[in-house]
C-alpha atoms as a PDB file:
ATOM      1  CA  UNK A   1      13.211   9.278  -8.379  1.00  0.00           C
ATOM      2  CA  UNK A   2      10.792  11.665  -6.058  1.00  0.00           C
ATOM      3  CA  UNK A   3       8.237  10.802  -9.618  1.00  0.00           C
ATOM      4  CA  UNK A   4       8.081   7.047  -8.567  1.00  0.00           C
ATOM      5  CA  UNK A   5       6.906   7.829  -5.237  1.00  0.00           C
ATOM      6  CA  UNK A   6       2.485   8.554  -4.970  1.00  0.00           C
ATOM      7  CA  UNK A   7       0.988   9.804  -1.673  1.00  0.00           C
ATOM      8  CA  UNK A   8      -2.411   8.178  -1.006  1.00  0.00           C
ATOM      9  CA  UNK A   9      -4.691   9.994   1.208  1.00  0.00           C
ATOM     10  CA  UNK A  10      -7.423   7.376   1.950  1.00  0.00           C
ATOM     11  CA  UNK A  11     -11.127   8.921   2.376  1.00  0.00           C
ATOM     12  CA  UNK A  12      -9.485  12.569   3.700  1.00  0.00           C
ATOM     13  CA  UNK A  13     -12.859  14.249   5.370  1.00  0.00           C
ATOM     14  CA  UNK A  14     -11.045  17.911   5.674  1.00  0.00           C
ATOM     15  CA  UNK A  15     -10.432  19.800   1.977  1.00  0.00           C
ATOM     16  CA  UNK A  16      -8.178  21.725   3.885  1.00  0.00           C
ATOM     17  CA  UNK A  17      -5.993  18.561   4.632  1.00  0.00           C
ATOM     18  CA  UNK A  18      -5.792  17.499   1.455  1.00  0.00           C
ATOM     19  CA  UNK A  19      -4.471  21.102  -0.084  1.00  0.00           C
ATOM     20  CA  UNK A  20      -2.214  21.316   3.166  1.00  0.00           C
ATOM     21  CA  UNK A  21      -0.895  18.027   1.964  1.00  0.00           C
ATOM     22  CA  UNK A  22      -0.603  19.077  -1.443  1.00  0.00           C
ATOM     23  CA  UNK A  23       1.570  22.118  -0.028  1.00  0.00           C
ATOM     24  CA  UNK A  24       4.292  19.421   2.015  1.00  0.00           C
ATOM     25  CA  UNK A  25       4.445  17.517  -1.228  1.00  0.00           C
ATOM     26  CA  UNK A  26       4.989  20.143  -3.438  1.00  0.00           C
ATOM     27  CA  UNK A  27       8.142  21.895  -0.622  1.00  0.00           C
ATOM     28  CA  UNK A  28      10.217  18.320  -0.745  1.00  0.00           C
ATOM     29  CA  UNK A  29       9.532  17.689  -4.253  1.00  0.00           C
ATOM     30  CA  UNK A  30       6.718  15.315  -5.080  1.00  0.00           C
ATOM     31  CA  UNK A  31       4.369  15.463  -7.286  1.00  0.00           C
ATOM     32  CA  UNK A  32       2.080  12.238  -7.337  1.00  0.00           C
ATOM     33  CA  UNK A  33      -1.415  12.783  -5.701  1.00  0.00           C
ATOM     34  CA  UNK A  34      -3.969  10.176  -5.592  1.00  0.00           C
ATOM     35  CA  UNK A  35      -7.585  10.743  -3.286  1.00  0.00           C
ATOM     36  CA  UNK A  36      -9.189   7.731  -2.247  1.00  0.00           C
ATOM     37  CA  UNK A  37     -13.113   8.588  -2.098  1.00  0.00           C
ATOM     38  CA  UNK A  38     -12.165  12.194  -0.359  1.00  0.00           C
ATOM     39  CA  UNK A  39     -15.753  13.498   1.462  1.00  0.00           C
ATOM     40  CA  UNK A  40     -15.482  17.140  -0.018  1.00  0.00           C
ATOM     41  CA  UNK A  41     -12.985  17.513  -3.380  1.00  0.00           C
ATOM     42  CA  UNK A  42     -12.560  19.387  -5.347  1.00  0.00           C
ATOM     43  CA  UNK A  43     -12.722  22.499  -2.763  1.00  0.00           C
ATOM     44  CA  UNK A  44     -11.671  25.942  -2.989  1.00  0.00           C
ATOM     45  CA  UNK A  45     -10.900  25.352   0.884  1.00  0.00           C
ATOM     46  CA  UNK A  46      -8.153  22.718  -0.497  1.00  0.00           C
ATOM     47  CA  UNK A  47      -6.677  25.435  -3.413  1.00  0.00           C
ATOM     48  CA  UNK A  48      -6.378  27.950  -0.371  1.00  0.00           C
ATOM     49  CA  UNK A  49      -4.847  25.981   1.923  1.00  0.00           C
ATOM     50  CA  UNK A  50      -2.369  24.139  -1.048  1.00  0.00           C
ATOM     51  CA  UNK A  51      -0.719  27.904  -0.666  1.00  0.00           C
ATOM     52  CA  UNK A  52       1.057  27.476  -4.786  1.00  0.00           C
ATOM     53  CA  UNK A  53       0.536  24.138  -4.986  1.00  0.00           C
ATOM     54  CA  UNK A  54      -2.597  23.979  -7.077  1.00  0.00           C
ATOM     55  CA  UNK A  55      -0.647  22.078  -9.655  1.00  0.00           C
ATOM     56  CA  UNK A  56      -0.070  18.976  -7.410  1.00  0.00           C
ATOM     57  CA  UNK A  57      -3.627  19.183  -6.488  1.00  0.00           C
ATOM     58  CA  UNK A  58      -4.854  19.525 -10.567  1.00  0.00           C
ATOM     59  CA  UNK A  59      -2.781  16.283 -11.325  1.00  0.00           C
ATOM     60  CA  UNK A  60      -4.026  14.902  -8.377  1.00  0.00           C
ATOM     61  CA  UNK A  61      -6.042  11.523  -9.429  1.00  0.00           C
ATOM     62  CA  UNK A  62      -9.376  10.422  -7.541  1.00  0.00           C
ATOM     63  CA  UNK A  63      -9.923   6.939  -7.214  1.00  0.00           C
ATOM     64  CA  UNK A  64     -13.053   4.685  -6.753  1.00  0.00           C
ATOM     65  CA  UNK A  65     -10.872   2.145  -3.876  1.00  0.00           C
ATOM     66  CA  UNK A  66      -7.744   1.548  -2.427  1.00  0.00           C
ATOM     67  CA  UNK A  67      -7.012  -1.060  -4.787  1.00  0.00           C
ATOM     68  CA  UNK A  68      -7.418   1.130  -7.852  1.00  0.00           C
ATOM     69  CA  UNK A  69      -4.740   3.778  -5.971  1.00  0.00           C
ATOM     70  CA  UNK A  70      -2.235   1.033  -5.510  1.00  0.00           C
ATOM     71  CA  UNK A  71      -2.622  -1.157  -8.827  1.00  0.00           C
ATOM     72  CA  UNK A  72       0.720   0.540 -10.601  1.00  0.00           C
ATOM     73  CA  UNK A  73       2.956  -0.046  -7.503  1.00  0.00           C
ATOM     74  CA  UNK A  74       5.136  -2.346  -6.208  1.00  0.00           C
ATOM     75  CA  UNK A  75       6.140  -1.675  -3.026  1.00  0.00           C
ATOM     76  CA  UNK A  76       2.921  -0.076  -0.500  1.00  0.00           C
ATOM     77  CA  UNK A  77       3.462   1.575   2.587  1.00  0.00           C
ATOM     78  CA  UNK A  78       0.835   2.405   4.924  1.00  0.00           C
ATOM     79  CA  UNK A  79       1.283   4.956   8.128  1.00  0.00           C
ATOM     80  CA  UNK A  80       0.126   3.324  11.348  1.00  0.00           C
ATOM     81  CA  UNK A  81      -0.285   4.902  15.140  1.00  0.00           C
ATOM     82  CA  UNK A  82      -1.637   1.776  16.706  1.00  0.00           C
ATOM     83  CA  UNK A  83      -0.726  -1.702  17.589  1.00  0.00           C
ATOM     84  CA  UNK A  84      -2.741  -3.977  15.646  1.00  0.00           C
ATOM     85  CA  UNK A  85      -4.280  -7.596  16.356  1.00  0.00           C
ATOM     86  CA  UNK A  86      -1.873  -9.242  13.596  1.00  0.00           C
ATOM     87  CA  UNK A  87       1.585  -7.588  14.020  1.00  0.00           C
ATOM     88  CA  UNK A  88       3.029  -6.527  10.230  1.00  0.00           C
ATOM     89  CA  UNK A  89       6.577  -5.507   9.583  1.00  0.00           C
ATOM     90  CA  UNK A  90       6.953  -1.890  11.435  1.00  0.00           C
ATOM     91  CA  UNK A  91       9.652   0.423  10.505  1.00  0.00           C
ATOM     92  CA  UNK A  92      10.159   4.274  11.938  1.00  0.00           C
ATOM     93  CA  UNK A  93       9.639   6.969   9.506  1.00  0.00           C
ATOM     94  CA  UNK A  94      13.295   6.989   8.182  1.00  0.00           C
ATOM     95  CA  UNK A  95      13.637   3.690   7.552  1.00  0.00           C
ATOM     96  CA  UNK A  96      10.637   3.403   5.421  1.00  0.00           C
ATOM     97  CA  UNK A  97      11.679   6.380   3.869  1.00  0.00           C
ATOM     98  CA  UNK A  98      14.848   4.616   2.728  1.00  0.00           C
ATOM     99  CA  UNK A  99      13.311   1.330   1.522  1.00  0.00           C
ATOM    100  CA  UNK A 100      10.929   3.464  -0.760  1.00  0.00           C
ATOM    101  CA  UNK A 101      13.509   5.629  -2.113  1.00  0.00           C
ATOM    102  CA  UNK A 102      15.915   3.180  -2.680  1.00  0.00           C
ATOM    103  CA  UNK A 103      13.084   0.840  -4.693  1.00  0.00           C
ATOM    104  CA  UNK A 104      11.665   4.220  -6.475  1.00  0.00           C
ATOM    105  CA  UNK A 105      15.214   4.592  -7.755  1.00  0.00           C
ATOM    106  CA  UNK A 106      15.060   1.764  -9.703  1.00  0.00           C
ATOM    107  CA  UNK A 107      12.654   3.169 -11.534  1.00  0.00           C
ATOM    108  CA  UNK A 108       9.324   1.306  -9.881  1.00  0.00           C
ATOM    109  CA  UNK A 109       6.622   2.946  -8.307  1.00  0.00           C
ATOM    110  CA  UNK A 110       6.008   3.081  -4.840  1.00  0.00           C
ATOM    111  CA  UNK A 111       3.210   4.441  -2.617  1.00  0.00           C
ATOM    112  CA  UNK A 112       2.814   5.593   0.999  1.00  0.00           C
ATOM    113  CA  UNK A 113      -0.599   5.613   2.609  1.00  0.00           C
ATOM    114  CA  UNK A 114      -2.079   7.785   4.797  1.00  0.00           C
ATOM    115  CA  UNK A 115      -5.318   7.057   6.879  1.00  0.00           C
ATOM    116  CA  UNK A 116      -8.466   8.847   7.855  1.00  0.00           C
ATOM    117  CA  UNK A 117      -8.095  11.896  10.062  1.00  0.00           C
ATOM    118  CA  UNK A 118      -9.790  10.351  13.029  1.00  0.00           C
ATOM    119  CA  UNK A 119      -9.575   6.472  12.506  1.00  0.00           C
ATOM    120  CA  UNK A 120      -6.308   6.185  10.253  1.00  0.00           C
ATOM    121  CA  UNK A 121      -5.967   3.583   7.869  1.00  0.00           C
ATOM    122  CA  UNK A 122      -8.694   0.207   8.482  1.00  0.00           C
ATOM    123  CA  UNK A 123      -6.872  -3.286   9.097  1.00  0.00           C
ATOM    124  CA  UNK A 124      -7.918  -4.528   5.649  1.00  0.00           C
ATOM    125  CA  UNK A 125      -6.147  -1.569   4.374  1.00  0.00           C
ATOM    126  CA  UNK A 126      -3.384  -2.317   6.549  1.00  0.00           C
ATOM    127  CA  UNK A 127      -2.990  -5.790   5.046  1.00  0.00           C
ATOM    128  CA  UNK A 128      -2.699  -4.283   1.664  1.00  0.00           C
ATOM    129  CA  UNK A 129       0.766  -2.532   2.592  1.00  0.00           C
ATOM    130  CA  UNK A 130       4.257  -4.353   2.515  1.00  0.00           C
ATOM    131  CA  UNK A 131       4.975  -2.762   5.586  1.00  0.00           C
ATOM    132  CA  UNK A 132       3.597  -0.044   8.474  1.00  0.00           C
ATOM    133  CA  UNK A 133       5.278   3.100   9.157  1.00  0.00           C
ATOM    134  CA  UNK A 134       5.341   4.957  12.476  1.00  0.00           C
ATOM    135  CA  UNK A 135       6.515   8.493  13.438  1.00  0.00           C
ATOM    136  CA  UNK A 136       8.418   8.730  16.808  1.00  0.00           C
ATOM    137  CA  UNK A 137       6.822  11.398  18.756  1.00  0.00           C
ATOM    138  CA  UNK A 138       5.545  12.756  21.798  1.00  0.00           C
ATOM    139  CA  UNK A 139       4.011   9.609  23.848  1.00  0.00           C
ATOM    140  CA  UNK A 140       2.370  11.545  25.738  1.00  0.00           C
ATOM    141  CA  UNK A 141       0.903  13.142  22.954  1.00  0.00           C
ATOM    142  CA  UNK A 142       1.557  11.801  19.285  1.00  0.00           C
ATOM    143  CA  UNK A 143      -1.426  13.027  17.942  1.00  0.00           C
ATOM    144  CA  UNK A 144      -0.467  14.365  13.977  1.00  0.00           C
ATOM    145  CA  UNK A 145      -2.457  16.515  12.130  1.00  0.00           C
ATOM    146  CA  UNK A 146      -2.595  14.547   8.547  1.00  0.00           C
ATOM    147  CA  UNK A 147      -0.586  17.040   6.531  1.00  0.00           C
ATOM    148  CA  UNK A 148       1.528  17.233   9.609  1.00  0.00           C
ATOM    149  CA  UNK A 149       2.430  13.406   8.915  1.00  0.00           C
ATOM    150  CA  UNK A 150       2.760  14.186   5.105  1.00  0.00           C
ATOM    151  CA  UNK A 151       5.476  16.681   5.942  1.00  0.00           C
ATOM    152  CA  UNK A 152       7.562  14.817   8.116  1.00  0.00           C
ATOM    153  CA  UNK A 153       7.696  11.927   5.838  1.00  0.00           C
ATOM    154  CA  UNK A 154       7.623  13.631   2.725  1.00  0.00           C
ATOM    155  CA  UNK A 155      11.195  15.367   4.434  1.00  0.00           C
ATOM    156  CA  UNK A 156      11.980  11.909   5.038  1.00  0.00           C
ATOM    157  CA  UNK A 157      11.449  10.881   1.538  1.00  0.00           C
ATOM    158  CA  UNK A 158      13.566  13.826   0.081  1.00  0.00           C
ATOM    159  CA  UNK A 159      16.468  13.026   2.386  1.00  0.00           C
ATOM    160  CA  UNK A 160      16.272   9.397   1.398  1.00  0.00           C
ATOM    161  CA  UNK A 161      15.983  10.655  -2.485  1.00  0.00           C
ATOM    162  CA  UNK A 162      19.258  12.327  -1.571  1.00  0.00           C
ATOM    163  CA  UNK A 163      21.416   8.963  -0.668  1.00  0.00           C
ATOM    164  CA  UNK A 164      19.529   6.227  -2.143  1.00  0.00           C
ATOM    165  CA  UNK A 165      21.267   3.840  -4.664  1.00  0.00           C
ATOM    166  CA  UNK A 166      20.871   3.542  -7.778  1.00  0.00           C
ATOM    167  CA  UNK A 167      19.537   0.103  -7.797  1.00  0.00           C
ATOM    168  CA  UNK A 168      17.879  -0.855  -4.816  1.00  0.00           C
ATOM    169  CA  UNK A 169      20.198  -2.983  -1.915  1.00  0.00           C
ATOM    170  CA  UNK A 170      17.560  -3.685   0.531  1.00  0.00           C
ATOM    171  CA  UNK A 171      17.580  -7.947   0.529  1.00  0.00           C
ATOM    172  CA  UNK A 172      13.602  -7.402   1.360  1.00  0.00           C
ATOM    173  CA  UNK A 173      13.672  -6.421  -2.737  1.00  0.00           C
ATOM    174  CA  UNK A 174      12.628  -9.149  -5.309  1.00  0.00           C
ATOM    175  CA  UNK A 175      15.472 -10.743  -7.410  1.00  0.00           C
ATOM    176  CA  UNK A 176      13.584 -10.362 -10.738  1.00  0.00           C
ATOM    177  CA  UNK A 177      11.136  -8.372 -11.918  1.00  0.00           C
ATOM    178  CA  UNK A 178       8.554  -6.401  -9.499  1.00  0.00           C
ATOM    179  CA  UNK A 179       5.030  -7.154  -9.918  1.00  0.00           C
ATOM    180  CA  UNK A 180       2.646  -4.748  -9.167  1.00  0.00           C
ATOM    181  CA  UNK A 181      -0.386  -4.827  -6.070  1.00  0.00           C
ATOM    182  CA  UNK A 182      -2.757  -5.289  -9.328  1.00  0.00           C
ATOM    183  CA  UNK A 183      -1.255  -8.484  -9.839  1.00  0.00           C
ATOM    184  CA  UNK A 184      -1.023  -9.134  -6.036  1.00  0.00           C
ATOM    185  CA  UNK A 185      -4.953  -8.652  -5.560  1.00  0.00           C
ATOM    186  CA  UNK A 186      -5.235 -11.051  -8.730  1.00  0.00           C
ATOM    187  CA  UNK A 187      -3.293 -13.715  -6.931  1.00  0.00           C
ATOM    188  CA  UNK A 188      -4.644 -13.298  -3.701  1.00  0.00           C
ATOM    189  CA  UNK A 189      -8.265 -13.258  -4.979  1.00  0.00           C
ATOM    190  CA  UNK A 190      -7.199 -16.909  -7.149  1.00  0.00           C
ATOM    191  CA  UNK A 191      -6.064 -17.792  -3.810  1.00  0.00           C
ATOM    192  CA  UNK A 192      -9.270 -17.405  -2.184  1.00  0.00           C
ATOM    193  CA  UNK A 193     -11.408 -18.843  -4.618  1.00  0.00           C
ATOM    194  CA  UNK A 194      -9.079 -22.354  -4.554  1.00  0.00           C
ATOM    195  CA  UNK A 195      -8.979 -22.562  -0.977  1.00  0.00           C
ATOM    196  CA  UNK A 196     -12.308 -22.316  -0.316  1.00  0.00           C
ATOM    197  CA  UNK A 197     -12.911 -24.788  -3.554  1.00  0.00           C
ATOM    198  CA  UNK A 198     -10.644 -27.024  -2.038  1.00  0.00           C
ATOM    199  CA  UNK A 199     -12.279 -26.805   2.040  1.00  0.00           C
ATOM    200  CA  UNK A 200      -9.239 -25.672   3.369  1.00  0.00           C
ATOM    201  CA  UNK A 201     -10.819 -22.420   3.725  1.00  0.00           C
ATOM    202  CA  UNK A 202     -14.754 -21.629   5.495  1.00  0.00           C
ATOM    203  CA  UNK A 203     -16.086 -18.293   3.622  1.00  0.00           C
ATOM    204  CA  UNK A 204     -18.389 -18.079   6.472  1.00  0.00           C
ATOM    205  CA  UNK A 205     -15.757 -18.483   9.306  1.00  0.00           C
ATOM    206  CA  UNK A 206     -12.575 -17.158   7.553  1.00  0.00           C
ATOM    207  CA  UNK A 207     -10.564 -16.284  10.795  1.00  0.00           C
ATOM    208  CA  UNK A 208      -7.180 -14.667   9.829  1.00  0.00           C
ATOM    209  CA  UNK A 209      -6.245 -17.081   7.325  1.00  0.00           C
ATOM    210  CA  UNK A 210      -6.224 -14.765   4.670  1.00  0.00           C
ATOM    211  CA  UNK A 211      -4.333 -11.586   6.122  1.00  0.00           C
ATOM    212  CA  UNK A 212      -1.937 -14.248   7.417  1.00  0.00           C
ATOM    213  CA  UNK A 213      -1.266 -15.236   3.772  1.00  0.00           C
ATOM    214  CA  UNK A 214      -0.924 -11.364   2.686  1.00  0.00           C
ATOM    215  CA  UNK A 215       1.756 -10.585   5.296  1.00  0.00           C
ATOM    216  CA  UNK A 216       3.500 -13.659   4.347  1.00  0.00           C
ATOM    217  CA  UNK A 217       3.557 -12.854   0.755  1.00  0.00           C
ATOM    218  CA  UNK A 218       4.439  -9.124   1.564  1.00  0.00           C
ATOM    219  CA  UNK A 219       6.744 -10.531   3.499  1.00  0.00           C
ATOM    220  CA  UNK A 220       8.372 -12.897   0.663  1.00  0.00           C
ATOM    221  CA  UNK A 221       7.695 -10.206  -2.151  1.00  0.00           C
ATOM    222  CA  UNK A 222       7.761 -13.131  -5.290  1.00  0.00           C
ATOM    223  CA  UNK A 223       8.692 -11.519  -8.540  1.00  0.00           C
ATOM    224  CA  UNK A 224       6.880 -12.026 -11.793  1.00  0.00           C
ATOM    225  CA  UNK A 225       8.716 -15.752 -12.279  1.00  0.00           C
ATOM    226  CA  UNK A 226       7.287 -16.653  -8.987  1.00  0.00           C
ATOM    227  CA  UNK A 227       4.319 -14.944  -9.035  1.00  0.00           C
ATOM    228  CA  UNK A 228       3.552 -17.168 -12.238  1.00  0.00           C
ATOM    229  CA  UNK A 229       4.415 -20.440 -10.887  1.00  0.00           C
ATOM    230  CA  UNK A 230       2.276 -19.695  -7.944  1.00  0.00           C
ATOM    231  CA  UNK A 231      -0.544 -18.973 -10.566  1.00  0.00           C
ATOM    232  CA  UNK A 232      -0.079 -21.931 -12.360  1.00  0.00           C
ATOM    233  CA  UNK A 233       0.003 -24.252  -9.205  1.00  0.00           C
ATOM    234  CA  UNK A 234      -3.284 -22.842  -8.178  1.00  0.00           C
ATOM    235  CA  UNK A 235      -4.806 -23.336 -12.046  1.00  0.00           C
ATOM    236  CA  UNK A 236      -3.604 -26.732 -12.033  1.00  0.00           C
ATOM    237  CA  UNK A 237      -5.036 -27.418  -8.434  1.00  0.00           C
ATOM    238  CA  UNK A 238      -8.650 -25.878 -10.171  1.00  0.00           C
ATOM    239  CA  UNK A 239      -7.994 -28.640 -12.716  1.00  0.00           C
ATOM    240  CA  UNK A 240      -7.821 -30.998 -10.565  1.00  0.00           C
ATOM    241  CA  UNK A 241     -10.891 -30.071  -8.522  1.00  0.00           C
ATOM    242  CA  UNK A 242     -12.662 -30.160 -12.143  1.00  0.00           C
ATOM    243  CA  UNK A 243     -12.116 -33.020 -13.454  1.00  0.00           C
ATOM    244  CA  UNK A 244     -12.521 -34.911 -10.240  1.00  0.00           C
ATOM    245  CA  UNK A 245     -15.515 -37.150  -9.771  1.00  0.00           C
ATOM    246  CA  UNK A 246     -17.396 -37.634  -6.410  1.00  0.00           C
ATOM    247  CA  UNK A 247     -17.059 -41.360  -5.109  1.00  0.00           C
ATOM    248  CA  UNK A 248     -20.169 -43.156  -5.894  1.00  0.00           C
ATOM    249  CA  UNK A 249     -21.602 -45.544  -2.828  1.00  0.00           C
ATOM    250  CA  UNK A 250     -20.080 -48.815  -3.498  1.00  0.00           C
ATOM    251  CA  UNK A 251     -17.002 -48.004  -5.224  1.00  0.00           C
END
């Protein structure tokens, strides 16, 4: 189960984080590394500070984007401090932890996402997630050092791992088959494209149309059946926009 489950440290700027990371992974059982354009890796200040775990960080995948980190999942979980301009669905840490576990179970992957040291994770990236996480802590002072947030949650995670299901029972989980955020990004980009072909949508003064539409599709979670109708409604709408002639004066 803990194999299904990636940690995604987006654009760490410590090494020292990262192999501190590597070291709370490796203590609740996970394995599943992926970097997201790290400033300084590989570092020997990362192997010192992993403290065993050099193994997590030698399987530990670098990747170009976000997008590229998340395209195997189906269920993305990103770790937020901050009230944002769009609300999203927030859960505290072990609730999240649950819904993850319960879904990696089942035998799909899952990913949790944690932000930049000093600026956390962007809203874009934000609006790639299914849901936000958030650690209760001091309000006074709730400052976590990154690999301080990658323990508690990785803990979390184990302890979840420990009474999860067999089959996921969460209702938020998609009748049929998963789809992955590859597939996602493919939709949502086909999205795009036909609802700016069709007006609905200004390129030039988008608004929040479009991280409206993510959460709501996070939100609804359409397996592969629905994902493929929603395809082929949008394919049939280009069709349409095709083969349609512009009115000629007079007619």
């Amino acid at each position: 189960m803990l194999d299904n489950i990636t940690i995604v440290l987006v654009n760490p700027s410590h090494p020292g984080n990262i192999g501190a990371a590597a070291r709370a992974m490796k203590t609740m059982g996970l394995s599943r590394l992926r970097l997201v354009q790290p400033a300084d890796y590989p570092c020997a200040e990362a192997t010192a500070r992993a403290s065993g775990a050099d193994d997590i960080l030698a399987r530990a995948e670098v990747c170009a984007n976000l997008e590229e980190a998340v395209a195997d999942c189906v269920l993305v979980a990103g770790t937020s401090a901050r009230s944002r301009t769009l609300p999203w669905p927030l859960l505290e840490a072990r609730e999240a932890a649950g819904r993850l576990a319960a879904e990696a179970g089942a035998g799909d992957r899952v990913a949790l996402l944690f932000g930049r040291e000093r600026t956390g994770l962007t809203n874009d990236e934000l609006a790639r997630c299914h849901f936000h996480v958030t650690i209760s802590s001091n309000p006074d002072y709730s400052s976590l050092n990154l690999a301080a947030a990658v323990q508690i949650l990785a803990y979390e995670l184990r302890l979840a791992a420990g009474a999860a299901p067999a089959r996921p029972a969460a209702p938020e989980a998609p009748e049929g088959e998963p789809v992955t955020q590859a597939e996602m990004e493919g939709f949502y980009g086909h999205l795009e494209r036909v609802l700016v072909a069709t007006g609905f949508l200004d390129p030039d003064s988008p608004k929040r149309l479009l991280p409206r539409l993510r959460r709501l599709y996070a939100r609804a979670r359409p397996d592969r059946v629905e994902l493929n109708i929603l395809r082929g409604m949008l394919k049939a709408m280009e069709k349409h926009l095709q083969f349609r002639r512009p009115t000629e004066p007079g007619d």
